[in-house]
PDB file of N, CA and C in Angstrom:
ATOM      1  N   UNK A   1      31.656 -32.367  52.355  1.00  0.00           N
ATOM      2  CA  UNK A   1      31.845 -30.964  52.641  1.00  0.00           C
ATOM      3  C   UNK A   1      31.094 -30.098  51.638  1.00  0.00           C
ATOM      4  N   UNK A   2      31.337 -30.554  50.550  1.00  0.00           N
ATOM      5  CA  UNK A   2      30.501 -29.760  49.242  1.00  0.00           C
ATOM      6  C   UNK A   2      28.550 -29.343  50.029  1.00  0.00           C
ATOM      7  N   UNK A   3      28.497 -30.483  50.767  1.00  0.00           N
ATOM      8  CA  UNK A   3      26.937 -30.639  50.443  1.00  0.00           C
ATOM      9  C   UNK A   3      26.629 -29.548  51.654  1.00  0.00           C
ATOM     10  N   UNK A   4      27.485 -29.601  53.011  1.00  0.00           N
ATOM     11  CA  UNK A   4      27.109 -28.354  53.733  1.00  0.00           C
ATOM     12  C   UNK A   4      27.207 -27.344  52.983  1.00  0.00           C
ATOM     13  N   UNK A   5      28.237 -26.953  52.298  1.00  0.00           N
ATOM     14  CA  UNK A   5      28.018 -25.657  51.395  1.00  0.00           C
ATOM     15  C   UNK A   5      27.059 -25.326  50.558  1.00  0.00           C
ATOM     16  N   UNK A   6      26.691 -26.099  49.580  1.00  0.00           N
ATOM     17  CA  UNK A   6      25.279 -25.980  49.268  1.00  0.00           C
ATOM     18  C   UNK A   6      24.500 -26.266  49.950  1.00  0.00           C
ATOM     19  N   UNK A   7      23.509 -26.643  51.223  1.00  0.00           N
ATOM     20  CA  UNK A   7      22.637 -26.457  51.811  1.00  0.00           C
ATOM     21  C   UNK A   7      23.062 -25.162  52.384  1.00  0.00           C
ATOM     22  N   UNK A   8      24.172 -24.373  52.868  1.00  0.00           N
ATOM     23  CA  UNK A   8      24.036 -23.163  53.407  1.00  0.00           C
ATOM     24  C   UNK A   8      23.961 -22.001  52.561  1.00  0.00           C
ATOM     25  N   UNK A   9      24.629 -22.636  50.798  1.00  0.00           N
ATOM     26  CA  UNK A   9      23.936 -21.642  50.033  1.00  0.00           C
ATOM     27  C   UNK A   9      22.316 -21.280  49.764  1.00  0.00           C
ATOM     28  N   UNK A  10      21.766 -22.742  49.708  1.00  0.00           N
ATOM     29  CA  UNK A  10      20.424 -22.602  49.321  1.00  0.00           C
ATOM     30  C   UNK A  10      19.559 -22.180  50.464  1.00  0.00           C
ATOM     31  N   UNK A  11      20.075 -22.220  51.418  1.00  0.00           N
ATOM     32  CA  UNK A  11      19.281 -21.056  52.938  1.00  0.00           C
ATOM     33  C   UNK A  11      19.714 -19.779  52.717  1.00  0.00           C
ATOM     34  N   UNK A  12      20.599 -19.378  52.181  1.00  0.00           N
ATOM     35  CA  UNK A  12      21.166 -17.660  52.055  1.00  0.00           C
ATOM     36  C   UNK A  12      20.329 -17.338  50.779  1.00  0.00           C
ATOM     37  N   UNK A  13      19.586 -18.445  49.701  1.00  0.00           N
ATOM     38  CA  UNK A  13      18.819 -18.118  48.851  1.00  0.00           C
ATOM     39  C   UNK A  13      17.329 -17.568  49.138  1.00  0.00           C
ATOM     40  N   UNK A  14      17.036 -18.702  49.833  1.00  0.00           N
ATOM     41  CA  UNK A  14      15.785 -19.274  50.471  1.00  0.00           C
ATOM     42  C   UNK A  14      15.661 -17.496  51.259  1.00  0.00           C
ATOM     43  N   UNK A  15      16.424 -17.075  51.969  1.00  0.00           N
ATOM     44  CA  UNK A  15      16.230 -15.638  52.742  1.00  0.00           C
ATOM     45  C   UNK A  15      16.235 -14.996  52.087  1.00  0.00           C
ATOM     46  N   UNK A  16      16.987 -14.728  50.809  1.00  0.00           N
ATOM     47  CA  UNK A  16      16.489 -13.959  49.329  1.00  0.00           C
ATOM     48  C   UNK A  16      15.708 -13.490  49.085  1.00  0.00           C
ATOM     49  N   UNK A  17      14.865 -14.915  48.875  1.00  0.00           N
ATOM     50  CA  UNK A  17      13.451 -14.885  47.934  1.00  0.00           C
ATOM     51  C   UNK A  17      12.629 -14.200  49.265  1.00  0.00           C
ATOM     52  N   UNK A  18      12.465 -14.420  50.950  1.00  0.00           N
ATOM     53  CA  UNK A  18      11.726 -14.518  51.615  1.00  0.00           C
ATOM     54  C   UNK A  18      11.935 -12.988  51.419  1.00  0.00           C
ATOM     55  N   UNK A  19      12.941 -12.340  51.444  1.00  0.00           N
ATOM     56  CA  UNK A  19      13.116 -10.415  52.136  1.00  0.00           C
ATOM     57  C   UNK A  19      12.852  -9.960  50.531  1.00  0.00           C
ATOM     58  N   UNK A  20      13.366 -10.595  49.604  1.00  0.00           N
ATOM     59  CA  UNK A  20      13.087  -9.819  48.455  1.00  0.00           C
ATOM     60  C   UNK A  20      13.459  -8.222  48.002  1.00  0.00           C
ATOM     61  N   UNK A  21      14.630  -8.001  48.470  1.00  0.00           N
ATOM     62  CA  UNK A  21      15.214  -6.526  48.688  1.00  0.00           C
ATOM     63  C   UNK A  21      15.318  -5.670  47.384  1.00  0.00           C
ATOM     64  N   UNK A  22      14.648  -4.263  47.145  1.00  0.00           N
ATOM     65  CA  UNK A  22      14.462  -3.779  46.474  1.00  0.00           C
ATOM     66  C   UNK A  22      15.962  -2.991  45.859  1.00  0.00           C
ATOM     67  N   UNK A  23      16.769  -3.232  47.244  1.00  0.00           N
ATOM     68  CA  UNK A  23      18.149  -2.515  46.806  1.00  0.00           C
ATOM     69  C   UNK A  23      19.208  -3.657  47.014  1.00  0.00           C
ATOM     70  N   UNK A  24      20.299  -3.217  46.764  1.00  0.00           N
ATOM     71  CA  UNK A  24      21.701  -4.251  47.120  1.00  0.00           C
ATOM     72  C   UNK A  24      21.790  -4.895  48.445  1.00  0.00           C
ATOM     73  N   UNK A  25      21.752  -5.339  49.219  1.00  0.00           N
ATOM     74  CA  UNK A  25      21.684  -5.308  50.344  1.00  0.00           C
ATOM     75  C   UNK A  25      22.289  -6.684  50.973  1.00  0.00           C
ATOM     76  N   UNK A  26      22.638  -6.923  52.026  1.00  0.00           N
ATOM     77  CA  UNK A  26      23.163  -7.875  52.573  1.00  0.00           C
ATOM     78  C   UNK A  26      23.020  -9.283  52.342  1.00  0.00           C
ATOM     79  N   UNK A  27      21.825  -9.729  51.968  1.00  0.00           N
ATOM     80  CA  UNK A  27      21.113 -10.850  51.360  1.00  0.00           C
ATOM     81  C   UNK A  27      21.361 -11.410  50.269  1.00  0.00           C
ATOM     82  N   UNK A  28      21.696 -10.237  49.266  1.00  0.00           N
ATOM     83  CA  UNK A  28      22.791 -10.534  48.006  1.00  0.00           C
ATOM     84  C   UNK A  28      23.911 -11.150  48.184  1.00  0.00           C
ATOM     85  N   UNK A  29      24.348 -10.133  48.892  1.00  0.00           N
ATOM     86  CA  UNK A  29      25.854 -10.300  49.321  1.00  0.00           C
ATOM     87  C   UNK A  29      26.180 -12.020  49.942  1.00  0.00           C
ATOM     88  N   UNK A  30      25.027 -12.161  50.857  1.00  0.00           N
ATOM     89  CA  UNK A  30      25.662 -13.890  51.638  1.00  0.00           C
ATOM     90  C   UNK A  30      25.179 -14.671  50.496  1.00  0.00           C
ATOM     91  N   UNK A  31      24.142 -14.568  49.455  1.00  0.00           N
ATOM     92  CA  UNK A  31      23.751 -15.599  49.149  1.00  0.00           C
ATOM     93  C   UNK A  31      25.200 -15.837  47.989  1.00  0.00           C
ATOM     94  N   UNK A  32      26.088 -14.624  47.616  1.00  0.00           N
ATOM     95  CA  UNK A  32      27.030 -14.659  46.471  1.00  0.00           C
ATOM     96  C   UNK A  32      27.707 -15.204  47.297  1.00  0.00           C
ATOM     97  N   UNK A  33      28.187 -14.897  48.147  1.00  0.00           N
ATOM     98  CA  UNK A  33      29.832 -15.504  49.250  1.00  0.00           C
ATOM     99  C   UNK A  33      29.216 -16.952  49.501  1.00  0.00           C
ATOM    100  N   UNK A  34      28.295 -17.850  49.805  1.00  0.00           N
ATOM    101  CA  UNK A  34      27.948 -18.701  50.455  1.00  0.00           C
ATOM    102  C   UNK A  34      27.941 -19.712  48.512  1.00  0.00           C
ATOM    103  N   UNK A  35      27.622 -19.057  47.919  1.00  0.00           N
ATOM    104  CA  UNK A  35      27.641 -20.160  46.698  1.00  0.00           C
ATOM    105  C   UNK A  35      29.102 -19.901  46.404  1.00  0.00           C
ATOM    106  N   UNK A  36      29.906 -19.293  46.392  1.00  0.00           N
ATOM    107  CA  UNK A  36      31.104 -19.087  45.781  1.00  0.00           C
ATOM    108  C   UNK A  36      32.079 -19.874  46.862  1.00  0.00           C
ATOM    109  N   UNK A  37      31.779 -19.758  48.135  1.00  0.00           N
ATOM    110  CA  UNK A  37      32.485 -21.103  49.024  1.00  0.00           C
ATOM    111  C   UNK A  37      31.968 -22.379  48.079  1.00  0.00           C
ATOM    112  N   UNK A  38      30.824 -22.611  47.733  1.00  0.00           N
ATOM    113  CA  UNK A  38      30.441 -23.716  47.043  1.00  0.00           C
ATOM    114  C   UNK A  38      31.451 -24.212  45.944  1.00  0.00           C
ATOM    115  N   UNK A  39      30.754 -23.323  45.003  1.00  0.00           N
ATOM    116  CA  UNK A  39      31.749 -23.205  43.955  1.00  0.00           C
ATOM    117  C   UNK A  39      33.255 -23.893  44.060  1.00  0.00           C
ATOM    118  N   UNK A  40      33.869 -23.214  45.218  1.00  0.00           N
ATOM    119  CA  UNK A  40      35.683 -23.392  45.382  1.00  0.00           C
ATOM    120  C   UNK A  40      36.057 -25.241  46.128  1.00  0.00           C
ATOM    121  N   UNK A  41      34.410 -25.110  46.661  1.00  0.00           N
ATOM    122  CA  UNK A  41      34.760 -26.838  46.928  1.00  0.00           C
ATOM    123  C   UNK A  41      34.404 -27.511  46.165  1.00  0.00           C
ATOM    124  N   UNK A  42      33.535 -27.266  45.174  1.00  0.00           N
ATOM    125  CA  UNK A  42      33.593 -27.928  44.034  1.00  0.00           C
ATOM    126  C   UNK A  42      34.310 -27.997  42.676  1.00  0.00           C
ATOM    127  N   UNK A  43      35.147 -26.929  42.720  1.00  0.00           N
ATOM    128  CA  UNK A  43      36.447 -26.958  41.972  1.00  0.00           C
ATOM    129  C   UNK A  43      37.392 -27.732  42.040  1.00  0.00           C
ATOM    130  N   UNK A  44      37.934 -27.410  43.493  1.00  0.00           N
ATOM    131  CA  UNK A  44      38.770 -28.829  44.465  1.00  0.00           C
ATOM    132  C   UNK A  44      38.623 -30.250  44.334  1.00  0.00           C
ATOM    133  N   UNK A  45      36.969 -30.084  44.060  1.00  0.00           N
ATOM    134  CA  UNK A  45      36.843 -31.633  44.118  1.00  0.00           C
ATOM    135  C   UNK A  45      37.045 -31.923  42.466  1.00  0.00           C
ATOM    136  N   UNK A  46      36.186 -31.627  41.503  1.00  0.00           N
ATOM    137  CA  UNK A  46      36.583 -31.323  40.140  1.00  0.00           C
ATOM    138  C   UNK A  46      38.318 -31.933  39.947  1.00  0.00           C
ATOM    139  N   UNK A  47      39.009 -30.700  40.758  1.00  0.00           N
ATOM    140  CA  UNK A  47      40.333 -31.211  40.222  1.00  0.00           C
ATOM    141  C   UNK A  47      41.034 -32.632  40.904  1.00  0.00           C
ATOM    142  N   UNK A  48      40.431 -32.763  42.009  1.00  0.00           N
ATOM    143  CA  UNK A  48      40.901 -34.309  42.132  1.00  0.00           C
ATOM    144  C   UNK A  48      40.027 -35.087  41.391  1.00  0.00           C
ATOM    145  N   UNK A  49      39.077 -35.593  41.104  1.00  0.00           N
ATOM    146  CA  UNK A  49      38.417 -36.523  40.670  1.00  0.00           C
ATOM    147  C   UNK A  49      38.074 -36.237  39.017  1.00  0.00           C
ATOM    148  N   UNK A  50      38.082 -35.302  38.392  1.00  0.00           N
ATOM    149  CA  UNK A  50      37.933 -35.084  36.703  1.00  0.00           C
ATOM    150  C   UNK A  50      36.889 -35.667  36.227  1.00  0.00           C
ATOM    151  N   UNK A  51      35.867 -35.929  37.734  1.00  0.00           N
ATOM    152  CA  UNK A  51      34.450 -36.784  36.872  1.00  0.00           C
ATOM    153  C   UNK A  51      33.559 -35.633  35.923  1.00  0.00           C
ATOM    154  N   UNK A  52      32.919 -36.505  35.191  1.00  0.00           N
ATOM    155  CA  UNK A  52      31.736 -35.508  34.686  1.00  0.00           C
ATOM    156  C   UNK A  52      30.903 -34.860  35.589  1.00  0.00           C
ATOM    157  N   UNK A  53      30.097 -35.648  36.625  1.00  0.00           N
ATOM    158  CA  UNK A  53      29.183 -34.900  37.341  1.00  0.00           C
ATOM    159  C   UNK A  53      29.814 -34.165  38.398  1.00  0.00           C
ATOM    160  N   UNK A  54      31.016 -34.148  38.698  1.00  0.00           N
ATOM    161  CA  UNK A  54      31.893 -32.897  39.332  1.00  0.00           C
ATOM    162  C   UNK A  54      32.015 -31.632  38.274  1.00  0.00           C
ATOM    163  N   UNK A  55      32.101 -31.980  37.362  1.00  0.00           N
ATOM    164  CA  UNK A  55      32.087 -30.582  36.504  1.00  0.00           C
ATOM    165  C   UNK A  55      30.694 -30.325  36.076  1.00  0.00           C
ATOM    166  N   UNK A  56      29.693 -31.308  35.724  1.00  0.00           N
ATOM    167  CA  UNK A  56      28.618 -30.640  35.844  1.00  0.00           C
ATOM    168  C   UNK A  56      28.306 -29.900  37.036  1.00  0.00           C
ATOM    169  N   UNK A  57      28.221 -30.686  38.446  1.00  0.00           N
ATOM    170  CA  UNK A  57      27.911 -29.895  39.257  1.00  0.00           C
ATOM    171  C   UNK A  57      28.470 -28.193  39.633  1.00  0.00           C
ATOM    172  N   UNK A  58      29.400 -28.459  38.981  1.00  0.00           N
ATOM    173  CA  UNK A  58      30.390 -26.772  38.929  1.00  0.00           C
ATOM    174  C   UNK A  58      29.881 -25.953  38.298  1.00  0.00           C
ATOM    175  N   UNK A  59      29.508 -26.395  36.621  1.00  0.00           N
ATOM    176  CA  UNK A  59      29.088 -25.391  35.878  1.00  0.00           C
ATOM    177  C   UNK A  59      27.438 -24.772  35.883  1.00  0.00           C
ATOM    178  N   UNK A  60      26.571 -25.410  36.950  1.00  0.00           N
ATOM    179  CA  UNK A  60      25.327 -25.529  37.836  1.00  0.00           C
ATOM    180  C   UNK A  60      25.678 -24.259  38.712  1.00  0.00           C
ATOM    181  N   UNK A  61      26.859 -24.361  39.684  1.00  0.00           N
ATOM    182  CA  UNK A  61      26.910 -23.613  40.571  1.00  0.00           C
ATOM    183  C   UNK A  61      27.943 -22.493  39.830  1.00  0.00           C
ATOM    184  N   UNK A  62      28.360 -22.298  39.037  1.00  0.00           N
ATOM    185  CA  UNK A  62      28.557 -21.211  38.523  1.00  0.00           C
ATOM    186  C   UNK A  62      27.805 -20.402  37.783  1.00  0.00           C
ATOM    187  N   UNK A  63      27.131 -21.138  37.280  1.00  0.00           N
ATOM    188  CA  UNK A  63      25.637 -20.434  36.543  1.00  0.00           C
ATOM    189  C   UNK A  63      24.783 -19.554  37.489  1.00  0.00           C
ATOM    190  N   UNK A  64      24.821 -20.476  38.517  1.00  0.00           N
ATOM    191  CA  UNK A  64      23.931 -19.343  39.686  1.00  0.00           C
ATOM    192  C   UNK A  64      23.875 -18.491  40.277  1.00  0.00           C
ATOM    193  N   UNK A  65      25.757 -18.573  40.381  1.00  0.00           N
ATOM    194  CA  UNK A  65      26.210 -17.888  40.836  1.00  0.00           C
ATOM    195  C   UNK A  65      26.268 -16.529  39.773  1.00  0.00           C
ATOM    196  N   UNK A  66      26.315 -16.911  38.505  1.00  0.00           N
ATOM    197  CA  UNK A  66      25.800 -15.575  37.814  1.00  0.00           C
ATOM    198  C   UNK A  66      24.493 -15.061  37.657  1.00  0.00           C
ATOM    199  N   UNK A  67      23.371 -16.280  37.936  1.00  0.00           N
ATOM    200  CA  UNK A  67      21.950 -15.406  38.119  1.00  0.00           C
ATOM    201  C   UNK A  67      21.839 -14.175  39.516  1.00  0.00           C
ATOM    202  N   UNK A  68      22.425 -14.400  40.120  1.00  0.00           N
ATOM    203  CA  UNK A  68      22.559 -13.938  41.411  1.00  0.00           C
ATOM    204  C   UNK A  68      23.403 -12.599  41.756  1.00  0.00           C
ATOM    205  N   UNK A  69      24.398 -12.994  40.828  1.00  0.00           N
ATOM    206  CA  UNK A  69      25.209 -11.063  40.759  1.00  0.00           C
ATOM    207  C   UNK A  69      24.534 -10.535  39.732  1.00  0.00           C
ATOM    208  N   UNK A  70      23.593 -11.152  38.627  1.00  0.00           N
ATOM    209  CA  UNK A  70      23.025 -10.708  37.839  1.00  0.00           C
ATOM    210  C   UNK A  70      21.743  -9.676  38.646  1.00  0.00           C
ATOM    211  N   UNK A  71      21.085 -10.230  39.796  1.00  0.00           N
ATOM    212  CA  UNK A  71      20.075  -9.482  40.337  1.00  0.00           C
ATOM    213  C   UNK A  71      20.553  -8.671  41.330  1.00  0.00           C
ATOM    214  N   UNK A  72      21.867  -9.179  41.795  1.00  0.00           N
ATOM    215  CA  UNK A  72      22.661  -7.906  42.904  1.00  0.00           C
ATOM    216  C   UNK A  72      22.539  -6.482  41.952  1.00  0.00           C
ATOM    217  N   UNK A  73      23.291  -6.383  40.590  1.00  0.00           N
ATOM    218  CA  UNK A  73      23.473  -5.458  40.031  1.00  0.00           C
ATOM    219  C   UNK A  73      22.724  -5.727  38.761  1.00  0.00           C
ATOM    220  N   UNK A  74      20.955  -5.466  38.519  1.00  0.00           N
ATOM    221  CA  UNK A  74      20.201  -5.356  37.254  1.00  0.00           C
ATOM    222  C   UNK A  74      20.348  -4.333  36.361  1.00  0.00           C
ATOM    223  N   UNK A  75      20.095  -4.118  35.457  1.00  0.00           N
ATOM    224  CA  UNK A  75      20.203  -3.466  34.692  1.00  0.00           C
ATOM    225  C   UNK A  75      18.766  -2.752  34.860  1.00  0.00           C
ATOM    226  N   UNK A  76      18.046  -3.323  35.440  1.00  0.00           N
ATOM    227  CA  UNK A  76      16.266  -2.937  35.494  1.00  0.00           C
ATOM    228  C   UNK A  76      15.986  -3.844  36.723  1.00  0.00           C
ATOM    229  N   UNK A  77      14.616  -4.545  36.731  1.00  0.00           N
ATOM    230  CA  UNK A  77      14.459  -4.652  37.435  1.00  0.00           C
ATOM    231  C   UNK A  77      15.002  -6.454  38.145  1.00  0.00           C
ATOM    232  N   UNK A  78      15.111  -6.115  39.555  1.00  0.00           N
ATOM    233  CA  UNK A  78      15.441  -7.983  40.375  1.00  0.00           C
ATOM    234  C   UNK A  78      14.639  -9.253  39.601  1.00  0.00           C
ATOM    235  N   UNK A  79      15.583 -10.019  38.680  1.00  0.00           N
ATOM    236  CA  UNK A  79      15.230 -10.989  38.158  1.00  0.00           C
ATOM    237  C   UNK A  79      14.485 -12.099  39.065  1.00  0.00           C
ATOM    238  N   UNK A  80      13.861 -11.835  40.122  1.00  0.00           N
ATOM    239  CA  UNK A  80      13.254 -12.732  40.741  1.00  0.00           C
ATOM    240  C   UNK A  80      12.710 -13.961  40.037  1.00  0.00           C
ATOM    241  N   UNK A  81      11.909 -14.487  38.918  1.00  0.00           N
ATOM    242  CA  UNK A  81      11.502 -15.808  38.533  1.00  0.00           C
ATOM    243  C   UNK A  81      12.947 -16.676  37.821  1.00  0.00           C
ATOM    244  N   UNK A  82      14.199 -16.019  37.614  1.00  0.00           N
ATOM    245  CA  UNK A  82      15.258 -16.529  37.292  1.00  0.00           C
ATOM    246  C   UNK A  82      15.940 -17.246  39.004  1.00  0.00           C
ATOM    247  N   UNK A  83      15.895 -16.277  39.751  1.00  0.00           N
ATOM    248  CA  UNK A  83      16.502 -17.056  40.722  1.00  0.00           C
ATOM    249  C   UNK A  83      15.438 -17.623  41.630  1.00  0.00           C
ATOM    250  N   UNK A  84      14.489 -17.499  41.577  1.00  0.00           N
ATOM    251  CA  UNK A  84      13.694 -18.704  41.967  1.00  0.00           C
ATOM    252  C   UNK A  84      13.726 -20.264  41.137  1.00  0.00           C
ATOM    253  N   UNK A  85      14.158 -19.670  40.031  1.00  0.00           N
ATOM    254  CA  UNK A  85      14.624 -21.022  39.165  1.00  0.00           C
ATOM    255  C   UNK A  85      15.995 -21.733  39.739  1.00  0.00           C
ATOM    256  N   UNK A  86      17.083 -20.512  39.617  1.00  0.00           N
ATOM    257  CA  UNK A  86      18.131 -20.974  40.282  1.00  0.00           C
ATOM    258  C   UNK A  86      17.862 -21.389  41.439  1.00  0.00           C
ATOM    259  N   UNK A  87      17.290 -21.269  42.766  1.00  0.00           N
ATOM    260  CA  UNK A  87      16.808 -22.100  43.695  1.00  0.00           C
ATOM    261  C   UNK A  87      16.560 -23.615  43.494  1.00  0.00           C
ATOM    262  N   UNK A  88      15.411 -23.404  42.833  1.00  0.00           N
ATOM    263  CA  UNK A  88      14.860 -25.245  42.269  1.00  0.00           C
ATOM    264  C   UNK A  88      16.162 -26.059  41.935  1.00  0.00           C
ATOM    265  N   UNK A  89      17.044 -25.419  40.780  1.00  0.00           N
ATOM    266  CA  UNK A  89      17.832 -26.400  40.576  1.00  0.00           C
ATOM    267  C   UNK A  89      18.877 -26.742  41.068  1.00  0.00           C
ATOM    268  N   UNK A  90      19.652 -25.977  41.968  1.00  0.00           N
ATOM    269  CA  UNK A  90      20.322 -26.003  43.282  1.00  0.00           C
ATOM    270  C   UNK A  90      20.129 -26.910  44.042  1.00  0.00           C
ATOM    271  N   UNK A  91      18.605 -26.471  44.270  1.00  0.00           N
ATOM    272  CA  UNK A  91      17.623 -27.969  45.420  1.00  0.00           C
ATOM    273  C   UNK A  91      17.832 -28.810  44.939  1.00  0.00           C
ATOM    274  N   UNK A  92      17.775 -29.237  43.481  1.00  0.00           N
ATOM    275  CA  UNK A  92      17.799 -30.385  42.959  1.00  0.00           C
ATOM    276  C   UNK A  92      19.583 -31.102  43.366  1.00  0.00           C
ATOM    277  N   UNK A  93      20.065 -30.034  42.535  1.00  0.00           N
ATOM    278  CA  UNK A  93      22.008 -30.610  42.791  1.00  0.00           C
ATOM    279  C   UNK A  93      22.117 -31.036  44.219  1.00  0.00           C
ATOM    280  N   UNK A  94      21.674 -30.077  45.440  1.00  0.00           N
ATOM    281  CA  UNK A  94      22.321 -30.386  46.580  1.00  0.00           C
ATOM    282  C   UNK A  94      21.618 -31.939  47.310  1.00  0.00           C
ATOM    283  N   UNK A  95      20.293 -32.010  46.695  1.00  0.00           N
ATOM    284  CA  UNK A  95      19.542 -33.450  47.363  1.00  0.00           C
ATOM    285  C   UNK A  95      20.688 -34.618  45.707  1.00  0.00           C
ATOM    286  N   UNK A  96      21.054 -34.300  44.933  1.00  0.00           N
ATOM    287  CA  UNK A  96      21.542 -35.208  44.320  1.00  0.00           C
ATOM    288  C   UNK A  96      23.084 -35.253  45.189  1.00  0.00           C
ATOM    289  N   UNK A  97      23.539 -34.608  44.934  1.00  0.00           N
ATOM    290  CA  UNK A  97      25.139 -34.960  45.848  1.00  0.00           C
ATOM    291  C   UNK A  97      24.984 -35.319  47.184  1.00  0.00           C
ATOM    292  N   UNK A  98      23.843 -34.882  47.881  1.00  0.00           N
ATOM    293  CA  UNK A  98      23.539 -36.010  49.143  1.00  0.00           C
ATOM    294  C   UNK A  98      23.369 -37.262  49.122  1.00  0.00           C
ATOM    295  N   UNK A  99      22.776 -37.537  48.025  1.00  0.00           N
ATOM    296  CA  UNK A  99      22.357 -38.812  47.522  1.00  0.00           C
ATOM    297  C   UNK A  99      23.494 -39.736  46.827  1.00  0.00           C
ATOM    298  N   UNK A 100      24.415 -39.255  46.103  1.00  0.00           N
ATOM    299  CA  UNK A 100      25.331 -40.086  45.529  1.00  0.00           C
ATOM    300  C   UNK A 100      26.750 -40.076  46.806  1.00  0.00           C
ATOM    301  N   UNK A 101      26.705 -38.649  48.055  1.00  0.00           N
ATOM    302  CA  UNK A 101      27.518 -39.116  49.351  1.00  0.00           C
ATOM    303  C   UNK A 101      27.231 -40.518  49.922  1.00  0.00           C
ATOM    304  N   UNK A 102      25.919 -40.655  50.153  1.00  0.00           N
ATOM    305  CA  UNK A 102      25.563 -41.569  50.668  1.00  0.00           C
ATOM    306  C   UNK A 102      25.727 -42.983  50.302  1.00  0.00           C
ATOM    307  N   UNK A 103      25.674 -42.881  48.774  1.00  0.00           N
ATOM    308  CA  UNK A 103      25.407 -44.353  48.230  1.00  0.00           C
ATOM    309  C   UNK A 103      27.188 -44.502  48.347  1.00  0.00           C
ATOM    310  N   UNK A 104      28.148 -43.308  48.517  1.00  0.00           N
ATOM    311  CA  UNK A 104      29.417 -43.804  47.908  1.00  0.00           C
ATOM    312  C   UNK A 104      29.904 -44.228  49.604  1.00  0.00           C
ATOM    313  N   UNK A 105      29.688 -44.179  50.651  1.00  0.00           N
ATOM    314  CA  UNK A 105      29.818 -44.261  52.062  1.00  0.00           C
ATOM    315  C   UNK A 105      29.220 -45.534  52.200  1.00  0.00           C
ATOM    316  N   UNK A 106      28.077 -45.912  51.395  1.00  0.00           N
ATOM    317  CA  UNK A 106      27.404 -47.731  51.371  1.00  0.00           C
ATOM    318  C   UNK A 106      26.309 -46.876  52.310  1.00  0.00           C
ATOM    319  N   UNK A 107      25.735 -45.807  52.526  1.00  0.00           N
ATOM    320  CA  UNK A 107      24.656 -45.865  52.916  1.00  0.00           C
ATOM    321  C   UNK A 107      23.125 -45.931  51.886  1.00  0.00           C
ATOM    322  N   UNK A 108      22.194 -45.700  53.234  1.00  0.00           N
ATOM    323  CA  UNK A 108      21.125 -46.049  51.778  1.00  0.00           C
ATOM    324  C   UNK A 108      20.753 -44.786  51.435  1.00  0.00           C
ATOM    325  N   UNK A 109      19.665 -44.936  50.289  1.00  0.00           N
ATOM    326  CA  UNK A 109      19.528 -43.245  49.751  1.00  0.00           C
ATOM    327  C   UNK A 109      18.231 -42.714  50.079  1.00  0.00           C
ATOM    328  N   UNK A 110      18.245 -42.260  51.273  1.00  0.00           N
ATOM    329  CA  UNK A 110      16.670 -41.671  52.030  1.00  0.00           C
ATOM    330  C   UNK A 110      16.632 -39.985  51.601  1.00  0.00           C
ATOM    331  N   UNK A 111      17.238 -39.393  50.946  1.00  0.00           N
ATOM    332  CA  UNK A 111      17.145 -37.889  51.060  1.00  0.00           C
ATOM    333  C   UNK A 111      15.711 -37.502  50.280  1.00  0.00           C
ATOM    334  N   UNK A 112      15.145 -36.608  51.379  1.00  0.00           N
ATOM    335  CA  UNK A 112      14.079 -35.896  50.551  1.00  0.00           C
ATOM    336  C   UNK A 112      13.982 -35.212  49.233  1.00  0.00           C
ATOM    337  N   UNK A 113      12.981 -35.314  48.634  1.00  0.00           N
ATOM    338  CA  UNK A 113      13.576 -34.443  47.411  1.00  0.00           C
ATOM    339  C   UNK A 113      12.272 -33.359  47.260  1.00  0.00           C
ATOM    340  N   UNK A 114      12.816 -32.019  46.979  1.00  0.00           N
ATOM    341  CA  UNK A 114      11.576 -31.021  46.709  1.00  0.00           C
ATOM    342  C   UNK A 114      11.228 -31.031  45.405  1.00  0.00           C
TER     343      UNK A 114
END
């Protein structure tokens, strides 16, 4: 479940970067609600399992989740090369938790990686 949520965060990103909105605007708004569903399933999971890479993966998606209200509301100007960063490493988390779903299901590990 985690991993639909992050792939639907990193498409509410991905439309971000593509519109690039000079003001607050709706695009902010899904890409914050769509990682913060993230976030809450990865808390959940966090608290059942107390692994490390459950809390790494949390403190990943909470981080981004602050690059991201960070450019909703700048102080100057839309941190764009920060959340294009936050993108990359997102991409990275969500093809890794696909990858360790899979291996923990006994499948094999085909996920693309960007």
């Amino acid at each position: 479940m985690a991993e639909t949520h992050g792939w639907e965060a990193l498409a509410a990103i991905d439309q971000l970067l593509a519109d690039r909105p000079d003001k607050i605007g709706h695009d902010f708004s899904t890409a914050t609600r769509n990682l913060a569903i993230w976030r809450d399933t990865l808390v959940q999971r966090w608290r059942h399992s107390a692994a490390e890479n459950d809390r790494r993966a949390l403190e990943k998606v909470n981080a981004a989740l602050s690059v991201i209200l960070g450019g909703q509301f700048p102080l100057g100007e839309v941190p764009w090369p920060e959340i294009e960063r936050v993108r990359q490493d997102l991409g990275a988390l969500a093809s890794d938790e696909a990858d360790r779903r899979s291996m923990e299901a006994g499948g094999s590990c085909h996920t693309a990686r960007s």
